[in-house]
N, C-alpha and C. Protein backbone atom coordinates (compact mmCIF):
# COMPACT_ATOMS: atom_id res chain seq x y z
N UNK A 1 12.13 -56.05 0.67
CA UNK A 1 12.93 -57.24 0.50
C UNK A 1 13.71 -57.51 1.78
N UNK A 2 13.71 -58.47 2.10
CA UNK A 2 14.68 -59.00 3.44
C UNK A 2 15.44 -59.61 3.32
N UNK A 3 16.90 -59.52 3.97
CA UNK A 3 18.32 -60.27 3.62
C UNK A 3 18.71 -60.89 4.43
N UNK A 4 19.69 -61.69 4.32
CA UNK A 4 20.15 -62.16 5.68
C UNK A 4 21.77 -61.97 4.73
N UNK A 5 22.61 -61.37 5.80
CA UNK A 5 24.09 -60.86 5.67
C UNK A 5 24.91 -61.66 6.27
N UNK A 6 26.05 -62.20 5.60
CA UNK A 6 26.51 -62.68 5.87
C UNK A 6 27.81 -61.96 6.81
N UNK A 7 28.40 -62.81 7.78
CA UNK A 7 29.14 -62.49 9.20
C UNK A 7 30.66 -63.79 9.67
N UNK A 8 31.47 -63.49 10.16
CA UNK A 8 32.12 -64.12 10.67
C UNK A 8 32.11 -63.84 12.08
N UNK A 9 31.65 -64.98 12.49
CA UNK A 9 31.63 -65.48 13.99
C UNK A 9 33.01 -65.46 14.86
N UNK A 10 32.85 -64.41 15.48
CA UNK A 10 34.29 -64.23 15.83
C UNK A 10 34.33 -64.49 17.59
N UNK A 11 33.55 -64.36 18.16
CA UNK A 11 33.16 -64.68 19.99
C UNK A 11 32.29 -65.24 20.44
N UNK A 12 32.25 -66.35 20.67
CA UNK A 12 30.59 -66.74 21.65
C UNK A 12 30.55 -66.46 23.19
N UNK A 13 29.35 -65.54 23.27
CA UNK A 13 29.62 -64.92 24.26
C UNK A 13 28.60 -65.19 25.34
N UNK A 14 27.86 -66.47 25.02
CA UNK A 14 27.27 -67.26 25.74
C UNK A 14 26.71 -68.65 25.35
N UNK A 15 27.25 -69.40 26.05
CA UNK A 15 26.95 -70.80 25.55
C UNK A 15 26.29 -71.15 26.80
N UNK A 16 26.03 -71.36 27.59
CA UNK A 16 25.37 -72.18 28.56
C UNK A 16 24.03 -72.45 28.76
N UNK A 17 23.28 -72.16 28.00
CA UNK A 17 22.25 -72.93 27.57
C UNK A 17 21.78 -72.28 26.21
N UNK A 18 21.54 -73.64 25.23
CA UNK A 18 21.75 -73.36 23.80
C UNK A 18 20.18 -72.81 23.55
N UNK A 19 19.26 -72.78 24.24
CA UNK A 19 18.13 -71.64 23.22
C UNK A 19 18.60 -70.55 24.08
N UNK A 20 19.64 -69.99 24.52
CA UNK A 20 19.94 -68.68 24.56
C UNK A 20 21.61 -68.68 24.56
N UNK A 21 22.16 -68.95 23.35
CA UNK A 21 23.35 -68.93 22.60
C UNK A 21 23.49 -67.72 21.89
N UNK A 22 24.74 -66.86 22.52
CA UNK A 22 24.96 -66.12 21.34
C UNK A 22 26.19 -65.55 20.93
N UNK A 23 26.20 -64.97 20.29
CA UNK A 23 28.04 -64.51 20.18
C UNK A 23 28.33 -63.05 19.23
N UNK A 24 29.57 -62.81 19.55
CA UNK A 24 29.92 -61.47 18.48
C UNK A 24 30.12 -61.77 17.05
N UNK A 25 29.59 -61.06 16.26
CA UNK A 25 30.11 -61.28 14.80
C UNK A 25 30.08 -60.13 14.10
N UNK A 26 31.42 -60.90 13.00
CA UNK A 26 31.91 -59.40 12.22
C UNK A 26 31.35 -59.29 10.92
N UNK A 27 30.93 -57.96 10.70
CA UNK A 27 30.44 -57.72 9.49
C UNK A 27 31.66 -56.76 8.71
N UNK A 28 32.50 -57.45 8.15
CA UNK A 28 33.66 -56.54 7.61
C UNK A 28 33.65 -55.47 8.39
N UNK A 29 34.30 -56.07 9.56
CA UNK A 29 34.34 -54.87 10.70
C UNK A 29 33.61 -54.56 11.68
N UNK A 30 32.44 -54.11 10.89
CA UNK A 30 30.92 -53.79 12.55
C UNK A 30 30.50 -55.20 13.04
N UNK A 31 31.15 -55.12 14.00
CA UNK A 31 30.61 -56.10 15.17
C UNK A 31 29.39 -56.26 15.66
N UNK A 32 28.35 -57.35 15.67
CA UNK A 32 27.47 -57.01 16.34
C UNK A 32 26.91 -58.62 17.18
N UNK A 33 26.59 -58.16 18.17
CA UNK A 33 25.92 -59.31 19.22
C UNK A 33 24.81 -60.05 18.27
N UNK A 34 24.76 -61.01 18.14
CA UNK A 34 23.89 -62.09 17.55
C UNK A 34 23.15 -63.26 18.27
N UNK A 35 22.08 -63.77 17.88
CA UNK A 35 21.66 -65.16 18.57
C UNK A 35 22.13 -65.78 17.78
N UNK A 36 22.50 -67.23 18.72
CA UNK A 36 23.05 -68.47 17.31
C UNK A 36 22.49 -69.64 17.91
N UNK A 37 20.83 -69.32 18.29
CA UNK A 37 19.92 -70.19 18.53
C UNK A 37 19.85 -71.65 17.29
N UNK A 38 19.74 -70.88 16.08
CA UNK A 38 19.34 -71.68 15.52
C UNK A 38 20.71 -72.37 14.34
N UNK A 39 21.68 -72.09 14.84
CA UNK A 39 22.68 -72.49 14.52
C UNK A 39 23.74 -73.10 15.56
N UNK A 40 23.33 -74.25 15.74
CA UNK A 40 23.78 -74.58 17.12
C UNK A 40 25.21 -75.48 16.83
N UNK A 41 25.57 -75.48 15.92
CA UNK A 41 27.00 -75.79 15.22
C UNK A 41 28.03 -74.89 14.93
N UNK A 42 27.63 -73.94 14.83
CA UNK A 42 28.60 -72.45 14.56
C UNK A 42 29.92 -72.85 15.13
N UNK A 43 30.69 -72.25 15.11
CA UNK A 43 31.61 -72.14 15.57
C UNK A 43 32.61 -70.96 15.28
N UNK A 44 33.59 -70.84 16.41
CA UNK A 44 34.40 -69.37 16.05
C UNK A 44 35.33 -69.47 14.68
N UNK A 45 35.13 -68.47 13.93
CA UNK A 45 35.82 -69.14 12.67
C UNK A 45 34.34 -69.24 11.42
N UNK A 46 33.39 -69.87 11.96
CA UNK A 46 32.62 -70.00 10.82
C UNK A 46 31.80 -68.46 9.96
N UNK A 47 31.20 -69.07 9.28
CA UNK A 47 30.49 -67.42 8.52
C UNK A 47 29.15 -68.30 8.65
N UNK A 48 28.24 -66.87 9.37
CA UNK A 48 27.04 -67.17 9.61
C UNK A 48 26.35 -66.18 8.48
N UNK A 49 24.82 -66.14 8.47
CA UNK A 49 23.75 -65.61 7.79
C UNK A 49 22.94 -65.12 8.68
N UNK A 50 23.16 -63.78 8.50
CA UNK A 50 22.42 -62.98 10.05
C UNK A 50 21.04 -62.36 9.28
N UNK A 51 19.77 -62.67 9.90
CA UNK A 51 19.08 -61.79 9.43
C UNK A 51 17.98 -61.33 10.88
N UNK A 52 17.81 -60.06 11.56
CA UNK A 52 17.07 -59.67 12.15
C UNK A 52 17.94 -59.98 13.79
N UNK A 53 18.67 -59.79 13.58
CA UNK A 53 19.84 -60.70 15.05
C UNK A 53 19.69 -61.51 15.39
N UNK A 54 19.68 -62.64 14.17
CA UNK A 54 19.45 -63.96 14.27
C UNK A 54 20.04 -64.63 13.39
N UNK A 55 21.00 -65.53 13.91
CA UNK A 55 22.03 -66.30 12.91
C UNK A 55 21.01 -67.20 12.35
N UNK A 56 21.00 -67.17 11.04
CA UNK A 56 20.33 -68.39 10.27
C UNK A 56 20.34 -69.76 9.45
N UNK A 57 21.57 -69.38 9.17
CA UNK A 57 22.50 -70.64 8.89
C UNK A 57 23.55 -70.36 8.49
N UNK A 58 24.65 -71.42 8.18
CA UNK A 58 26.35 -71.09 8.10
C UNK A 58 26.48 -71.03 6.87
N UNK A 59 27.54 -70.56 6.46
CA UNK A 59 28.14 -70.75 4.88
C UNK A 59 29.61 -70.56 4.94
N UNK A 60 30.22 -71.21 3.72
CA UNK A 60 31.68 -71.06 3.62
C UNK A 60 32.15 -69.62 3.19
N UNK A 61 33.50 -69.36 3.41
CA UNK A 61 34.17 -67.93 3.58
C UNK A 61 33.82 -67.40 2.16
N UNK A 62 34.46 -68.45 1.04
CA UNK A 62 34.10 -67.34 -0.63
C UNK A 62 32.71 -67.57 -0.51
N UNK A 63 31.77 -68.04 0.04
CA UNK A 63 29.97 -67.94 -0.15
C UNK A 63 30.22 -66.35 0.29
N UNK A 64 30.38 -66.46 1.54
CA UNK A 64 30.28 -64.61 2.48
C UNK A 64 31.22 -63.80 1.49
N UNK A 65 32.21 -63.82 1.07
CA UNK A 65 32.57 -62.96 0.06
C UNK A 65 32.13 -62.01 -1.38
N UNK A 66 31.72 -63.61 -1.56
CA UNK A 66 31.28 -63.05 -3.03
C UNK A 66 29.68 -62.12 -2.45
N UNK A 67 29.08 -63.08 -1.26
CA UNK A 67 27.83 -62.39 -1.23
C UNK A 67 28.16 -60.32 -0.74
N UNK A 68 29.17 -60.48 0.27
CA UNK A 68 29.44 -58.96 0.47
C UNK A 68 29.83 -58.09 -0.85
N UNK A 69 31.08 -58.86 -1.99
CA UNK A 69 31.18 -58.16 -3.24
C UNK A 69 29.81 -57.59 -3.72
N UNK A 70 28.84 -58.31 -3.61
CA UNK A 70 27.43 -58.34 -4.68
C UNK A 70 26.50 -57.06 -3.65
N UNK A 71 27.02 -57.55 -2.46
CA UNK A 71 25.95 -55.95 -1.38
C UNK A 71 26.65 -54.65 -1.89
N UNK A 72 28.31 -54.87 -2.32
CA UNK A 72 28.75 -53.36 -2.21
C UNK A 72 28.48 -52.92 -3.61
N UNK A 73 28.44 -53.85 -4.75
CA UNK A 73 28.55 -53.26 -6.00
C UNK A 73 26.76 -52.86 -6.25
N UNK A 74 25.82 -53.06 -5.52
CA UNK A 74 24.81 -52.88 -5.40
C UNK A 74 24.70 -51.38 -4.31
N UNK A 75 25.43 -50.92 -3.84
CA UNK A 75 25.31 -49.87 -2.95
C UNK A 75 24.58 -50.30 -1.68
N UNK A 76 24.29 -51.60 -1.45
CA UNK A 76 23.59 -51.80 -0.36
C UNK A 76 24.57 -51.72 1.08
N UNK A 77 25.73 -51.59 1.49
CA UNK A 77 26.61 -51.02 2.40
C UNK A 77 27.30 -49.59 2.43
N UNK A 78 26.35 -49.00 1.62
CA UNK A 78 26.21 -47.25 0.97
C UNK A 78 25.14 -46.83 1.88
N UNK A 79 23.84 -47.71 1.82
CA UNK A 79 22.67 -47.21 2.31
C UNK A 79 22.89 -46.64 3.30
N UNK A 80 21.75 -45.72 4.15
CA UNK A 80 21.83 -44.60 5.52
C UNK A 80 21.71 -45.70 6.22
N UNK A 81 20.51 -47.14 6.04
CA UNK A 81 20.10 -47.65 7.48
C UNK A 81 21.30 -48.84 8.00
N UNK A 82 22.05 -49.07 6.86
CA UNK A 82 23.44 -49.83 7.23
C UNK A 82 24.23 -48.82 7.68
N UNK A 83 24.60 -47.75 7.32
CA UNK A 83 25.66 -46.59 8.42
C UNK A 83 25.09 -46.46 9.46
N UNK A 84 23.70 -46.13 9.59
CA UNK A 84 23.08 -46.16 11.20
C UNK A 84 23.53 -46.80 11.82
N UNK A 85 22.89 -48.60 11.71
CA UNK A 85 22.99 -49.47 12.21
C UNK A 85 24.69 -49.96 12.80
N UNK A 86 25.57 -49.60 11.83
CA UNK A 86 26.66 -49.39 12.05
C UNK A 86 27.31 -48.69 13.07
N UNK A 87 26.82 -47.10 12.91
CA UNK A 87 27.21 -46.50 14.06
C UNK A 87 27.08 -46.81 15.42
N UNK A 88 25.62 -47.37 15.27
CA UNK A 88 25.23 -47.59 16.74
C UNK A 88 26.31 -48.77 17.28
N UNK A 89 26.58 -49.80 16.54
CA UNK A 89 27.09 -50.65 16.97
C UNK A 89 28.75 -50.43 17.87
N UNK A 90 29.18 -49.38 16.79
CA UNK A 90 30.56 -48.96 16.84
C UNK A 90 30.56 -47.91 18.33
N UNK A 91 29.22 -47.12 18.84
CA UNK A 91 29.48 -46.89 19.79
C UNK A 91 29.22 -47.70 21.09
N UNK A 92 28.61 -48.85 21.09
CA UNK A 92 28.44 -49.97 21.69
C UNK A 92 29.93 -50.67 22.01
N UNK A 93 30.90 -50.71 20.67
CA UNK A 93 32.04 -51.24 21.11
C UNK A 93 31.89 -52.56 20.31
């Protein structure tokens, strides 16, 4: 099954030419570098839909909420390949 997780767009950390747009975003915390190719409206502040490091489209803050409530009561931010993925990020910075 494939997800796309929802994120708050917290840095764009390149805008100068939009098919290679991208920025930092927070995943309740783990930060991670994103494209926001195909979300070329984003903005800092908004909640994106990340799937594969690729922003996929926006959604409002209780959309990303309730969707993170529904990952944790599911154990899906329990899993090993989300702590991995996590770690790595966290030693990235």
């Amino acid at each position: 099954m494939c997800l796309s997780i929802p994120g708050k767009l917290i840095e764009i950390t390149s805008d100068i030419d939009p098919l290679f747009r991208t920025g930092k975003v927070s995943f309740e915390g783990v930060n991670k570098e994103v494209n926001l190719t195909m979300v070329p409206e984003a903005k800092i502040g908004d909640y994106v839909l990340v799937h594969v490091g690729t922003a996929i489209g926006t959604i409002d803050e209780d959309e990303a909420q309730k969707t993170f409530q529904l990952l944790k009561e599911m154990g899906e931010l329990e899993d090993e390949d989300f702590k991995n993925w996590a770690a790595r990020s966290d030693e990235k910075g």
